[in-house]
Protein backbone atom coordinates (compact mmCIF):
# COMPACT_ATOMS: atom_id res chain seq x y z
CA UNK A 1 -16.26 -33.64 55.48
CA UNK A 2 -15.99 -30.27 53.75
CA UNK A 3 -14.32 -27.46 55.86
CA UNK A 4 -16.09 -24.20 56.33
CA UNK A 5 -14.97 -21.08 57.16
CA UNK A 6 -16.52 -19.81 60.37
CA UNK A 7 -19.03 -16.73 59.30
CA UNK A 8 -23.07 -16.01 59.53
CA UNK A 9 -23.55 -17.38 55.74
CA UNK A 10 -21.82 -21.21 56.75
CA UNK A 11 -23.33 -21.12 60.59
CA UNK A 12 -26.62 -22.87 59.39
CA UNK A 13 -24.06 -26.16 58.17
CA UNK A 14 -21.85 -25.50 61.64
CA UNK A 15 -25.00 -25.55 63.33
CA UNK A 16 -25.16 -29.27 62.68
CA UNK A 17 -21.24 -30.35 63.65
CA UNK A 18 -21.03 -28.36 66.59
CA UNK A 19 -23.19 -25.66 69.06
CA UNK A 20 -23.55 -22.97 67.72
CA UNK A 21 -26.29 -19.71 68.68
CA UNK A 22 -29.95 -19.91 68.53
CA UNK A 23 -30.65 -17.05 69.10
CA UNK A 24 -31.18 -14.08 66.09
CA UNK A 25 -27.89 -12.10 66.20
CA UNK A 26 -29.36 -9.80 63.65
CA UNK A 27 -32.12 -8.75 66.30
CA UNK A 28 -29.86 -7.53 68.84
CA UNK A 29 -28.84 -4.27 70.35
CA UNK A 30 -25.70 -3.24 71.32
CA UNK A 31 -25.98 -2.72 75.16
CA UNK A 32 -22.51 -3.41 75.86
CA UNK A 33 -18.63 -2.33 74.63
CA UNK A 34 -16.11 -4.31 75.55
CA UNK A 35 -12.70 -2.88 75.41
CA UNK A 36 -9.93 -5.61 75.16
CA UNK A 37 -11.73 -8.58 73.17
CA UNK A 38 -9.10 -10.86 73.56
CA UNK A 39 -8.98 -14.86 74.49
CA UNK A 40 -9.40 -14.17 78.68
CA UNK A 41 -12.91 -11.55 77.64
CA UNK A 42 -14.64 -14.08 74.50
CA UNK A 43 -13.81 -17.48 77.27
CA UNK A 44 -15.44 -15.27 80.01
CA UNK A 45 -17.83 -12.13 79.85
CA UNK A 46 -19.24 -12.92 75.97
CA UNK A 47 -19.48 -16.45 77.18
CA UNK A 48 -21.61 -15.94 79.85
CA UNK A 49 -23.29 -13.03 77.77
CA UNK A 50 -24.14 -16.02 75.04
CA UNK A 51 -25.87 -18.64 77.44
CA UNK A 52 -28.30 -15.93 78.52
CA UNK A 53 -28.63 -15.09 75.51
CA UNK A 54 -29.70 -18.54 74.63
CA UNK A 55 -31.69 -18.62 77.88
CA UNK A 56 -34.26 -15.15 77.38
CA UNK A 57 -35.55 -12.95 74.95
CA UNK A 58 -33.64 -9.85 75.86
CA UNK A 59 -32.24 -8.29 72.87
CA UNK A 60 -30.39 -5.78 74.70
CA UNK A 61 -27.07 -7.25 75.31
CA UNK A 62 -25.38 -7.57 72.36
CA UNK A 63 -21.85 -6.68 72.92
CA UNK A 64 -19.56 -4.85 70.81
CA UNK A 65 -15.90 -5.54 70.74
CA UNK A 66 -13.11 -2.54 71.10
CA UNK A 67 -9.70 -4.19 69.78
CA UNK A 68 -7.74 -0.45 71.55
CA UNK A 69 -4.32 -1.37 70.24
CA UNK A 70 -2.27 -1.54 67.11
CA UNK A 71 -1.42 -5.01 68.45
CA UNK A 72 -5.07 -5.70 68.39
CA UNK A 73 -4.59 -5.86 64.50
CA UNK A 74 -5.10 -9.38 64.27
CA UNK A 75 -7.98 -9.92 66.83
CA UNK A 76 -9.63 -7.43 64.58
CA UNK A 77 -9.30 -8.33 61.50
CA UNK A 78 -9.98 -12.08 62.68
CA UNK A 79 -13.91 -10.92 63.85
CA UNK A 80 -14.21 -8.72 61.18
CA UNK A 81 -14.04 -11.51 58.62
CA UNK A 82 -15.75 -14.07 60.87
CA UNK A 83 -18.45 -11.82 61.54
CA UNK A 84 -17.83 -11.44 65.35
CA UNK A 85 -18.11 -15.10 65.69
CA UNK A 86 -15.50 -17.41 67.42
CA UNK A 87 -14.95 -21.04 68.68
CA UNK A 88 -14.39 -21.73 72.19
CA UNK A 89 -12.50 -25.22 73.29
CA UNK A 90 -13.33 -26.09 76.63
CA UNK A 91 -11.06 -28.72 77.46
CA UNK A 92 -12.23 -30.89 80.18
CA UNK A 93 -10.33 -32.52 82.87
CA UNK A 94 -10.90 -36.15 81.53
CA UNK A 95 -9.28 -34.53 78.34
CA UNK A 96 -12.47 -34.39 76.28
CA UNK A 97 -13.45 -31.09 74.21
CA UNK A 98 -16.62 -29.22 74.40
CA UNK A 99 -16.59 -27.02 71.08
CA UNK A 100 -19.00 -24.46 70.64
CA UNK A 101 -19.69 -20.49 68.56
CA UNK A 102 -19.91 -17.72 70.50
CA UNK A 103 -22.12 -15.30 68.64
CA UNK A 104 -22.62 -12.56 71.50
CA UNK A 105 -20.06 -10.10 70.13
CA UNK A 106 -22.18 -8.59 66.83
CA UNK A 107 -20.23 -5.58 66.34
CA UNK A 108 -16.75 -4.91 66.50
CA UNK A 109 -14.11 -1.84 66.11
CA UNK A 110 -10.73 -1.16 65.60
CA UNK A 111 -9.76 2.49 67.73
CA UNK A 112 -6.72 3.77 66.20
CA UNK A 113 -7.91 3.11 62.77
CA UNK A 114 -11.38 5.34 63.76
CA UNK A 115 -10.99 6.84 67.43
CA UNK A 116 -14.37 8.94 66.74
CA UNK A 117 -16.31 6.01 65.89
CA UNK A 118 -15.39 4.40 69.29
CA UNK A 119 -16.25 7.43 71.06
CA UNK A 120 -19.79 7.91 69.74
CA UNK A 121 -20.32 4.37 69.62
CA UNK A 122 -19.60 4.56 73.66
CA UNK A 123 -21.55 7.79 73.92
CA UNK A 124 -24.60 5.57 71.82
CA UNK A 125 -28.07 5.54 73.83
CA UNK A 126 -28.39 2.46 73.71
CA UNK A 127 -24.91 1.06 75.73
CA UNK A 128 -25.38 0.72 78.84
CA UNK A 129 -22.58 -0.93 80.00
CA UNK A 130 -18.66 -0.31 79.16
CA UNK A 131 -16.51 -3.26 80.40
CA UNK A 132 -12.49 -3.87 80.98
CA UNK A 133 -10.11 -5.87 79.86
CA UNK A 134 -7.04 -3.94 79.53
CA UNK A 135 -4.68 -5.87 81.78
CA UNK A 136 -3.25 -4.93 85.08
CA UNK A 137 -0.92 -2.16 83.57
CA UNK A 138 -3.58 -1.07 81.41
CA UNK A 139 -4.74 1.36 84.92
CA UNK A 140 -1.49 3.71 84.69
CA UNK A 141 -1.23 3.27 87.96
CA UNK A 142 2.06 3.62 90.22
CA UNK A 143 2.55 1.29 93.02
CA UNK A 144 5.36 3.66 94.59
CA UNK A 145 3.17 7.28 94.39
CA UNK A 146 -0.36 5.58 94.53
CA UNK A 147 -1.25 7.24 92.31
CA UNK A 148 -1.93 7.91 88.02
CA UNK A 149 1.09 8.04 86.32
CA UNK A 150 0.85 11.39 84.45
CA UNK A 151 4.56 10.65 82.77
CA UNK A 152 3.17 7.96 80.22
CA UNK A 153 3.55 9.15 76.83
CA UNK A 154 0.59 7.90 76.21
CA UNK A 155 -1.62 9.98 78.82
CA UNK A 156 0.92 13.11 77.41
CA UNK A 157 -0.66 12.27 73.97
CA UNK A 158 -4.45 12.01 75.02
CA UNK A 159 -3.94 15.68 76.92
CA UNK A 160 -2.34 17.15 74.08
CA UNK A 161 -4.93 15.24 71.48
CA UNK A 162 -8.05 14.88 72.91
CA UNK A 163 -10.06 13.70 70.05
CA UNK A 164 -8.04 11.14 68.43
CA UNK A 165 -7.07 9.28 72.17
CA UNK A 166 -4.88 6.34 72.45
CA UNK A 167 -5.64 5.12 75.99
CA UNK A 168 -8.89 3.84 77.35
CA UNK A 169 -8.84 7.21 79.46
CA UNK A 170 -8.47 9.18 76.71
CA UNK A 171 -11.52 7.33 75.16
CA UNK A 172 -14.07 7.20 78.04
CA UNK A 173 -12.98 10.71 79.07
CA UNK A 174 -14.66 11.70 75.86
CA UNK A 175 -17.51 9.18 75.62
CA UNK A 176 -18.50 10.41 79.19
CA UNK A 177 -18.26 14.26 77.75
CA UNK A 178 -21.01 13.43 75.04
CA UNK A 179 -22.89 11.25 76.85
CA UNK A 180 -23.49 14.65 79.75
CA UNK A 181 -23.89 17.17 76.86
CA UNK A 182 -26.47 14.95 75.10
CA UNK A 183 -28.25 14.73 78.62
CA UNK A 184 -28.09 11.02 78.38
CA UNK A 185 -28.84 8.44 81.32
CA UNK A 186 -25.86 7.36 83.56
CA UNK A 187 -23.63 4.17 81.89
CA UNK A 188 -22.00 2.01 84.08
CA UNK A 189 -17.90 1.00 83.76
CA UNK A 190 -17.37 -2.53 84.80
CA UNK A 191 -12.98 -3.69 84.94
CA UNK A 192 -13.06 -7.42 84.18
CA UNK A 193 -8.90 -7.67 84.80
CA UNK A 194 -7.61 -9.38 88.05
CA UNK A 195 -7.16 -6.41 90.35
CA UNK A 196 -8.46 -6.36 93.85
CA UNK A 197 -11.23 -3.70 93.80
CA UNK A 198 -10.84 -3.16 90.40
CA UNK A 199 -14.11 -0.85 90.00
CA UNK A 200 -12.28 1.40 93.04
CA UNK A 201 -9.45 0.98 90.35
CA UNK A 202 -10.99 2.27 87.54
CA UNK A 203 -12.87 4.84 89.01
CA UNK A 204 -9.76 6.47 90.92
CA UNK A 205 -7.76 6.29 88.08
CA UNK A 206 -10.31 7.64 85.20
CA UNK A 207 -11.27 10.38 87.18
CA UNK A 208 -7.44 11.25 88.12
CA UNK A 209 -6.97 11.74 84.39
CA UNK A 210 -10.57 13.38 83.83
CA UNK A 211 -10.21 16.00 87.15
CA UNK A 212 -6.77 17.23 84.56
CA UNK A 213 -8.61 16.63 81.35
CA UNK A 214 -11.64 17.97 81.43
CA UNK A 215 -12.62 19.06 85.44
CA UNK A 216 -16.37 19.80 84.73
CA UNK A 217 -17.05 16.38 84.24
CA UNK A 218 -16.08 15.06 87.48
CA UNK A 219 -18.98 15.72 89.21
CA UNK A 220 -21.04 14.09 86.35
CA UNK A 221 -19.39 10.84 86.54
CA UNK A 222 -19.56 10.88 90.47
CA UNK A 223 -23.50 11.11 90.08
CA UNK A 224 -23.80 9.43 86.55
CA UNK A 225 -21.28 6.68 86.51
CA UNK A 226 -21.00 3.18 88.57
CA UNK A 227 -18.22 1.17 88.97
CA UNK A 228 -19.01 -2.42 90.19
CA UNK A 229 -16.11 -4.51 91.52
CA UNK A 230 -15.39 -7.97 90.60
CA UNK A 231 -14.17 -11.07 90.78
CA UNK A 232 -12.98 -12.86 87.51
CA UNK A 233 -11.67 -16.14 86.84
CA UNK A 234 -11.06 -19.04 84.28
CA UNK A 235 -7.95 -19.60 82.78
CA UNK A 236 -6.87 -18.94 79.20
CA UNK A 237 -4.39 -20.08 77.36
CA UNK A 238 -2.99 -18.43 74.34
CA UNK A 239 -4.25 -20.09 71.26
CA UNK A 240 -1.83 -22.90 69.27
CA UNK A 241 -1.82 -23.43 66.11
CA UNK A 242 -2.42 -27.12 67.19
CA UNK A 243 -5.62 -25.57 68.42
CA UNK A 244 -6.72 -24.42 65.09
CA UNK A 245 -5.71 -27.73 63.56
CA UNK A 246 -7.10 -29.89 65.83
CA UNK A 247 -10.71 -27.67 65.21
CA UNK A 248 -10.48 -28.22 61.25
CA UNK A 249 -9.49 -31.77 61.44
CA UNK A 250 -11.83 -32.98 63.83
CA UNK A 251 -15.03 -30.74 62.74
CA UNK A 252 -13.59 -29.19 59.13
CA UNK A 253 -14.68 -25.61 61.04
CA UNK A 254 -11.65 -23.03 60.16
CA UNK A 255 -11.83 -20.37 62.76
CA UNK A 256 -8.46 -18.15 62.23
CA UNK A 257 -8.51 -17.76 66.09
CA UNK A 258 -10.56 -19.93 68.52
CA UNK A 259 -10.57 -19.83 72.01
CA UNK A 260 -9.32 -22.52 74.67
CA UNK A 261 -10.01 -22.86 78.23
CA UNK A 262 -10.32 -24.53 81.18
CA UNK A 263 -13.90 -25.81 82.43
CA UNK A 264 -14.09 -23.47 85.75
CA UNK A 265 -15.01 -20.21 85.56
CA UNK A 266 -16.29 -18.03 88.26
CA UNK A 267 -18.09 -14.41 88.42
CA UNK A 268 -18.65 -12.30 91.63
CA UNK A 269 -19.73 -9.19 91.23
CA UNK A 270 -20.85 -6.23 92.62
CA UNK A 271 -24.47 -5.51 91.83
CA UNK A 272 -24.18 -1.60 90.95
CA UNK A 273 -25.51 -1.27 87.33
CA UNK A 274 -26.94 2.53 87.07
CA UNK A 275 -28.42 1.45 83.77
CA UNK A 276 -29.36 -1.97 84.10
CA UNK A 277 -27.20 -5.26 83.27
CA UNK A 278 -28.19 -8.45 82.02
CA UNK A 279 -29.24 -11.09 84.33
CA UNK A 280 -26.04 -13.09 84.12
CA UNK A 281 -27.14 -14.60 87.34
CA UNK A 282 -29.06 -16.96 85.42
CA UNK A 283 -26.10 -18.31 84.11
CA UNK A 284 -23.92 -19.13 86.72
CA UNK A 285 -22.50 -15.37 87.58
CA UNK A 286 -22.50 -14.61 91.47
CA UNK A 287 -23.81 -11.27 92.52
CA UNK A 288 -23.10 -9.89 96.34
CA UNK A 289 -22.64 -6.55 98.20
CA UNK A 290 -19.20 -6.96 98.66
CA UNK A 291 -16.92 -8.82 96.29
CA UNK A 292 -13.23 -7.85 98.21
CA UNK A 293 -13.17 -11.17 99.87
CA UNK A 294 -13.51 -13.51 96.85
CA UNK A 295 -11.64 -11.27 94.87
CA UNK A 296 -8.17 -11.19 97.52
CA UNK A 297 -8.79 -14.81 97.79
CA UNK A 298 -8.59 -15.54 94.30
CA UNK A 299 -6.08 -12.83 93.14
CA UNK A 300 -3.87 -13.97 96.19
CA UNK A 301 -4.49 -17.98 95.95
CA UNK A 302 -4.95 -18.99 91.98
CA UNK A 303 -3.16 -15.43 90.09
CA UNK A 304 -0.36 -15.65 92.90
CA UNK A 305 0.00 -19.63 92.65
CA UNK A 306 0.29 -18.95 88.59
CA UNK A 307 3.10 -16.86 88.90
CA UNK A 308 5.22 -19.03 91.39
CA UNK A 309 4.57 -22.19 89.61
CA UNK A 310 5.64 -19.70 86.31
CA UNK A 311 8.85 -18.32 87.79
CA UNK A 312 10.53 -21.25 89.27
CA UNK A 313 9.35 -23.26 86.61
CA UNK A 314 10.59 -20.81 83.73
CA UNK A 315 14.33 -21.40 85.60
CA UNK A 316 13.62 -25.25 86.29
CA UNK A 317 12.85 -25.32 82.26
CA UNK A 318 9.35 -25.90 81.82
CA UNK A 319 7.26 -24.62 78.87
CA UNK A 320 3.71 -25.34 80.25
CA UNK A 321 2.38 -24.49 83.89
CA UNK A 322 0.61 -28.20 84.55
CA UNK A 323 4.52 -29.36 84.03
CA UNK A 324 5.65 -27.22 86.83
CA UNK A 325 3.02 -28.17 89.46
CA UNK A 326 3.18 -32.06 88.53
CA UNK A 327 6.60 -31.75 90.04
CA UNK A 328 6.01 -33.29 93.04
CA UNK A 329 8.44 -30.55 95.06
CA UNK A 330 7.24 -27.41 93.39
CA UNK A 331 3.69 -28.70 93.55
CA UNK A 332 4.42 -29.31 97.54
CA UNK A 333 6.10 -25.53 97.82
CA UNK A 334 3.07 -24.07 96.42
CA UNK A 335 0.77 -25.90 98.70
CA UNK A 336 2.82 -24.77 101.40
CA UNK A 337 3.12 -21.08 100.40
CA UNK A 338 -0.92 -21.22 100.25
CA UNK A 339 -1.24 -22.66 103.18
CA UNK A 340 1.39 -20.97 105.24
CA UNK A 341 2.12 -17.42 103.91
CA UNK A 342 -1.53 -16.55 102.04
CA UNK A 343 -3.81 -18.34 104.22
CA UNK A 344 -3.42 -16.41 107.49
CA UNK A 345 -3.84 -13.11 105.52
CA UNK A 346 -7.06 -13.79 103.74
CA UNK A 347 -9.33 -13.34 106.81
CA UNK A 348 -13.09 -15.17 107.06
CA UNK A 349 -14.64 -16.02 103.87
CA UNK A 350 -18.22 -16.90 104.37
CA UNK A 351 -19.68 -19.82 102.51
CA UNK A 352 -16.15 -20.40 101.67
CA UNK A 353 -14.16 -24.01 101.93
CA UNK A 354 -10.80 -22.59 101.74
CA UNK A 355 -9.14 -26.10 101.83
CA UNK A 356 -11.29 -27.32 99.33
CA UNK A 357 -10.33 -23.80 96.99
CA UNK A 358 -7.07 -24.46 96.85
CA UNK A 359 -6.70 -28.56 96.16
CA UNK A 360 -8.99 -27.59 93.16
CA UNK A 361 -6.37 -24.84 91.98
CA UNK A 362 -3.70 -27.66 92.08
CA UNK A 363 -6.03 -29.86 90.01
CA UNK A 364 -6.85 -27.06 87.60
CA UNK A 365 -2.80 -25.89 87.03
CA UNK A 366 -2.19 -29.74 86.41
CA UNK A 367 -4.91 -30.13 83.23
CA UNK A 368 -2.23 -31.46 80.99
CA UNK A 369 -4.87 -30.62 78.00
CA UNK A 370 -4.73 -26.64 79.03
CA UNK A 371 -1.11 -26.13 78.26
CA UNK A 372 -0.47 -22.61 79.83
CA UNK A 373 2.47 -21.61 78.31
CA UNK A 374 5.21 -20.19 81.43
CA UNK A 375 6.05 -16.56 79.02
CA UNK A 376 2.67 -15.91 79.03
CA UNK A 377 2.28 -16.17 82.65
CA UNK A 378 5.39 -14.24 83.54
CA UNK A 379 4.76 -11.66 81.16
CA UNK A 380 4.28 -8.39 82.55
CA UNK A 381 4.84 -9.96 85.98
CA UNK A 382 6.14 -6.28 86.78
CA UNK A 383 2.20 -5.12 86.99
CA UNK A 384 0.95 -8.45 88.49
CA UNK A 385 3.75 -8.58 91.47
CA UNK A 386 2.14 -5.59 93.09
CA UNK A 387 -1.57 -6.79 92.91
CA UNK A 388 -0.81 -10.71 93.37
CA UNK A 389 2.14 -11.16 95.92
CA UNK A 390 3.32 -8.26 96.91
CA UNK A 391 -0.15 -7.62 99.58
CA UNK A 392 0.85 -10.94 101.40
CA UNK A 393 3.99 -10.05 102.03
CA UNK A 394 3.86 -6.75 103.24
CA UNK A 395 0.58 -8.69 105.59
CA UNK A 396 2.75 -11.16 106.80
CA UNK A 397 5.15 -8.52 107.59
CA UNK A 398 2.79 -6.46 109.59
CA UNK A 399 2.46 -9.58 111.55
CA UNK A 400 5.70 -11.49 111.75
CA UNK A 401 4.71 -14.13 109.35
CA UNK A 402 6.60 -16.27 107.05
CA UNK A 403 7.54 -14.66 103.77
CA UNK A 404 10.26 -17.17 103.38
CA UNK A 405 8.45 -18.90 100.67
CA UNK A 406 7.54 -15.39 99.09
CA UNK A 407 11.39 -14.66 99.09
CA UNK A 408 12.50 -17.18 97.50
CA UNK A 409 9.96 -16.69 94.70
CA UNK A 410 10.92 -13.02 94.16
CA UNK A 411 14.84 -13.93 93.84
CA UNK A 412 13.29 -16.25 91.51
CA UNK A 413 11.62 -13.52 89.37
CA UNK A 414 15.34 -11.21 89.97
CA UNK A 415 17.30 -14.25 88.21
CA UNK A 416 14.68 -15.12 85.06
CA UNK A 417 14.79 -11.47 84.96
CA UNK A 418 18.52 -11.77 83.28
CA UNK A 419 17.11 -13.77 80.71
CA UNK A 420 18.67 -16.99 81.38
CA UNK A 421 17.34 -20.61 82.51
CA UNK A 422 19.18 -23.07 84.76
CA UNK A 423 20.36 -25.29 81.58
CA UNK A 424 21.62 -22.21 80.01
CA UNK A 425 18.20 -21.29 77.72
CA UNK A 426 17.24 -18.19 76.74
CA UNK A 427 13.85 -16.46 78.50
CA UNK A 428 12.01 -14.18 76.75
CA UNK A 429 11.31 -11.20 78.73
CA UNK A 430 8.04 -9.79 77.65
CA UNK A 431 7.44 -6.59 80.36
CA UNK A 432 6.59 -2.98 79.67
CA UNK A 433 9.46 -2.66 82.29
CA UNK A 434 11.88 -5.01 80.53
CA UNK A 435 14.87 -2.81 80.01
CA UNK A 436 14.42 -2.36 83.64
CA UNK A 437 13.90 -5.55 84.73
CA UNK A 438 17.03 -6.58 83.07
CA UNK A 439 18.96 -3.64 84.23
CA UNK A 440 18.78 -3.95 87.69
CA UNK A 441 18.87 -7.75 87.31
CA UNK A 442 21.94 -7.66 86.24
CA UNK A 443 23.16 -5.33 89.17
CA UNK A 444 21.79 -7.89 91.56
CA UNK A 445 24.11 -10.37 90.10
CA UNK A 446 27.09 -8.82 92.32
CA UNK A 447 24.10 -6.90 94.73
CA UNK A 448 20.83 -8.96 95.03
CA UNK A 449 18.77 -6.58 97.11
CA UNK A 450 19.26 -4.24 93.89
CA UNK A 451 16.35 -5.65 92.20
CA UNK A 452 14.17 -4.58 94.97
CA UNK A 453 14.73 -0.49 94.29
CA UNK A 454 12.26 -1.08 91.51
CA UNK A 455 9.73 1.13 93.48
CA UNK A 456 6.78 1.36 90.92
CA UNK A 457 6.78 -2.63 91.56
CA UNK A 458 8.00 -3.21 95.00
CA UNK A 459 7.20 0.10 97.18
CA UNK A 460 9.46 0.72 99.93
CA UNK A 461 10.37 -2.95 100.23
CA UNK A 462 13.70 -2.61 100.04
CA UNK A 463 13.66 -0.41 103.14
CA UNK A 464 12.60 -3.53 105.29
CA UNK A 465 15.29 -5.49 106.54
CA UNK A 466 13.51 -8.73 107.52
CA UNK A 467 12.00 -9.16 104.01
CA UNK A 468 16.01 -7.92 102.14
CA UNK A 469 17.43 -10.37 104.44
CA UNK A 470 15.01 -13.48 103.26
CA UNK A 471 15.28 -12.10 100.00
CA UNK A 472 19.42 -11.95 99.42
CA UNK A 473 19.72 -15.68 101.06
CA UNK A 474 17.20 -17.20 98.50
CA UNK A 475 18.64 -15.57 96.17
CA UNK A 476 22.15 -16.38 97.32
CA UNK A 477 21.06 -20.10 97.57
CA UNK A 478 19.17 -20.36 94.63
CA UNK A 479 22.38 -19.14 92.41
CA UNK A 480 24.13 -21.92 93.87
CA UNK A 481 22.10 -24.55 94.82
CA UNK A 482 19.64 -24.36 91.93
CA UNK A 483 15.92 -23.81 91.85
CA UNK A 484 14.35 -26.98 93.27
CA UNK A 485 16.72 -27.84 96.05
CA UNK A 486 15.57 -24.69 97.54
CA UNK A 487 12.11 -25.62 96.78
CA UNK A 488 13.17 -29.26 98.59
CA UNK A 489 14.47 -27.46 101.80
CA UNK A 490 12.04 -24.97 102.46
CA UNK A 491 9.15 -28.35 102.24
CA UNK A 492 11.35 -30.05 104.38
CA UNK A 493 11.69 -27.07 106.92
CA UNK A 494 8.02 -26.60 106.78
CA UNK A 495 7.40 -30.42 106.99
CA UNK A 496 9.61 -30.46 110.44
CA UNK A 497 7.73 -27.53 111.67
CA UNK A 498 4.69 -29.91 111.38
CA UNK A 499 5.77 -32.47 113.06
């Protein structure tokens, strides 16, 4: 079997190995940028954006992809020469592949090599939709003010430099300007990242930067500008090279950067397009009036349950997240956690089999085929702590709950935080807040309730003495008792409480 590169001119051959489009990529507009094209955005939004595309005529929805960062090199470089086209590997839970080409991202741009082309290609008539995935950190926001962190070098830049921007605010801020001076319709500015009302998100925290920025244009995006929230989820693992091997062995396709994922995927969203959307309904995506429930559920039940299974495994010694919850005891501790400490706090969920949510998480985590490596889901746990576990505990607080269970996991994150398993392996700490991390981690060595001054991550935690108390004997216990026989006593406690 020959192997073919992955472009437009081989696609006709492809067409006849594996799925590929249908549909005339040459005809479409581009009614959508995407900013943050990487694996979580091509196995999720340009997925969904390619079966309708196979499914009606609209030529409307093209999408074109923003790589924002000099780390986005690669990505870039990757579509450029594959002409926006991609493989996704959906491996399935009886550990077959489904291989397929994405062909709904037809244009794509690299920002700091041409900021102005971004900007007028956002400002273009014909997008009418901007969508988000910059990760949780990517929203400058605080967790100890509340509020838009004006200190970021970054923001300091995009004040100072206005036309050549290096953060997403810098670049809508000016999209937004040309789009009101050119008298053009409203746009709408959809987050994709795992944020509980992450359209309230965006929205507060663009127009915090815009109201310094450039004030006259507040008003415009208040009248102009939607913001639908949403509810995202499928997971994503980064990309092996085994991945890329197995694809050119078993189809002779060379794609320099497929996609994996897991089967599920799931959409709620707010339906508040200003200037139309595609009907993604018609492929599986869930629109609603209010997408806060499914979106606390899931960023409290499946993002939470990642990082605990992450951070106790990552000291345990796992690599791979379906390693973590196949141990019997950490797979128990996590049922318990959902059940006891997130549960209670989640409220009613109409049309909603909680039960049935979470033994399907615990399936999904245990795909052995999805091999979710533990760094990538404790990296940059210092943004997801805030939006993932740090709402249940400060619920359960409010009304004398167990956080027990949510203790022991953040003494957890305090010790992988020096850099260190339980057999004496080295963790790579990859956290915009790393130095920090590590500093106070190592204060907590002699001090454990140290670690919890961190106030851009914890708030006034530290202030509560039922929560420091919780926290400084898992920690305590965990030092010298080791990871899972905490895991074993808490189950144990909980299963007596049962009985």
């Amino acid at each position: 079997m020959e192997n073919l590169k992955l472009n437009n001119k081989n696609l006709a051959v492809i067409a006849e190995r594996i799925t590929t489009p249908t549909y005339k990529r040459n005809d479409l507009k581009t009614g959508i940028v995407h900013v943050g094209i990487g694996g979580f955005h091509r196995a999720h939004e340009a997925f969904y954006t390619d079966q309708l595309l196979h499914e009606e005529s609209s030529k409307d929805w093209g999408i074109c992809g923003v790589a924002l960062l000099d780390f986005d090199t690669k990505i870039y470089n990757t579509l450029k020469e594959q002409d926006g086209l991609y493989t996704l590997i959906i491996k399935e839970l009886d550990g077959s592949y489904t291989k397929q080409v994405i062909g709904a991202i037809v244009e794509y741009l690299f920002a700091p090599e041409n900021p102005k082309q971004v900007i007028e290609k956002m400002a273009s008539e014909e997008v009418k939709i901007i969508t988000l995935t910059i990760t949780e950190g990517g929203y400058n926001y605080n967790e100890a003010t509340k509020q838009f962190d004006f200190t970021n070098p970054d923001i300091i830049h995009d004040l100072e430099n206005s036309e050549a921007p290096k953060t997403i605010f810098g670049y809508l801020t000016q999209a937004l300007q040309l789009r009101k001076e050119r008298s053009l319709k409203g746009i709408t500015i959809q987050s994709c990242d795992n944020i509980q009302g992450n359209g309230h998100m965006a929205k507060k925290m663009l127009l915090s930067y815009v109201a310094k920025a450039a004030p006259s244009l507040v008003s415009w995006i208040e009248s102009n500008v939607s913001f639908p929230n949403a509810m995202v989820d499928r997971i994503t693992p980064v990309t092996s090279p085994e991945d890329i091997t197995y694809l050119k062995e078993n189809t002779g396709i060379e794609d320099a950067w497929p996609v994996v994922c897991e089967p599920f995927k799931q959409w709620v969203i707010e339906d508040d397009f200003i200037a139309g959307r595609p009907a993604w309904e018609k492929v599986g995506a869930q629109f609603v009036e209010d997408v806060v429930p499914y979106e606390k559920m899931k960023l409290s039940l499946l993002n939470a349950g990642h990082s605990v299974l992450g951070l106790l495994g990552a000291l345990v010694g796992y690599n791979a997240i379906d390693e973590a919850v196949n141990n019997p005891n950490i797979r128990t501790f996590l049922n318990n956690y959902m059940d006891v400490e997130v549960t209670p706090t989640l409220g009613d969920l109409e049309g909603i089999n909680l039960h049935d949510y979470k033994h399907s998480l615990l399936e999904r985590f245990g795909n052995i085929n999805i091999k979710d490596q533990i760094d990538r889901i404790c990296s940059e746990t210092s943004a997801k702590f805030p939006i993932f576990i740090l709402p249940t505990i400060n619920s359960q607080l409010e009304d004398k709950g167990s956080i027990q269970m949510a203790a022991l996991v953040t003494a957890a994150w305090a010790i992988y935080s020096i850099g260190v398993d339980e057999n004496g392996n080295s963790l790579a700490i990859k956290d915009a807040l790393k130095i920090t991390l590590q500093s106070k981690a190592i204060e907590a060595q002699t001090k454990p309730a140290t670690f919890l001054e961190i106030d851009s991550v914890f708030g006034d935690l530290n202030t509560n003495n039922t929560f420091v108390k919780a926290y400084t004997e898992a920690y305590q216990d965990i030092v010298n008792k080791g990871v899972e026989a905490c895991v074993i006593a808490l189950n144990n406690k909980y299963a007596k409480s049962k009985a």
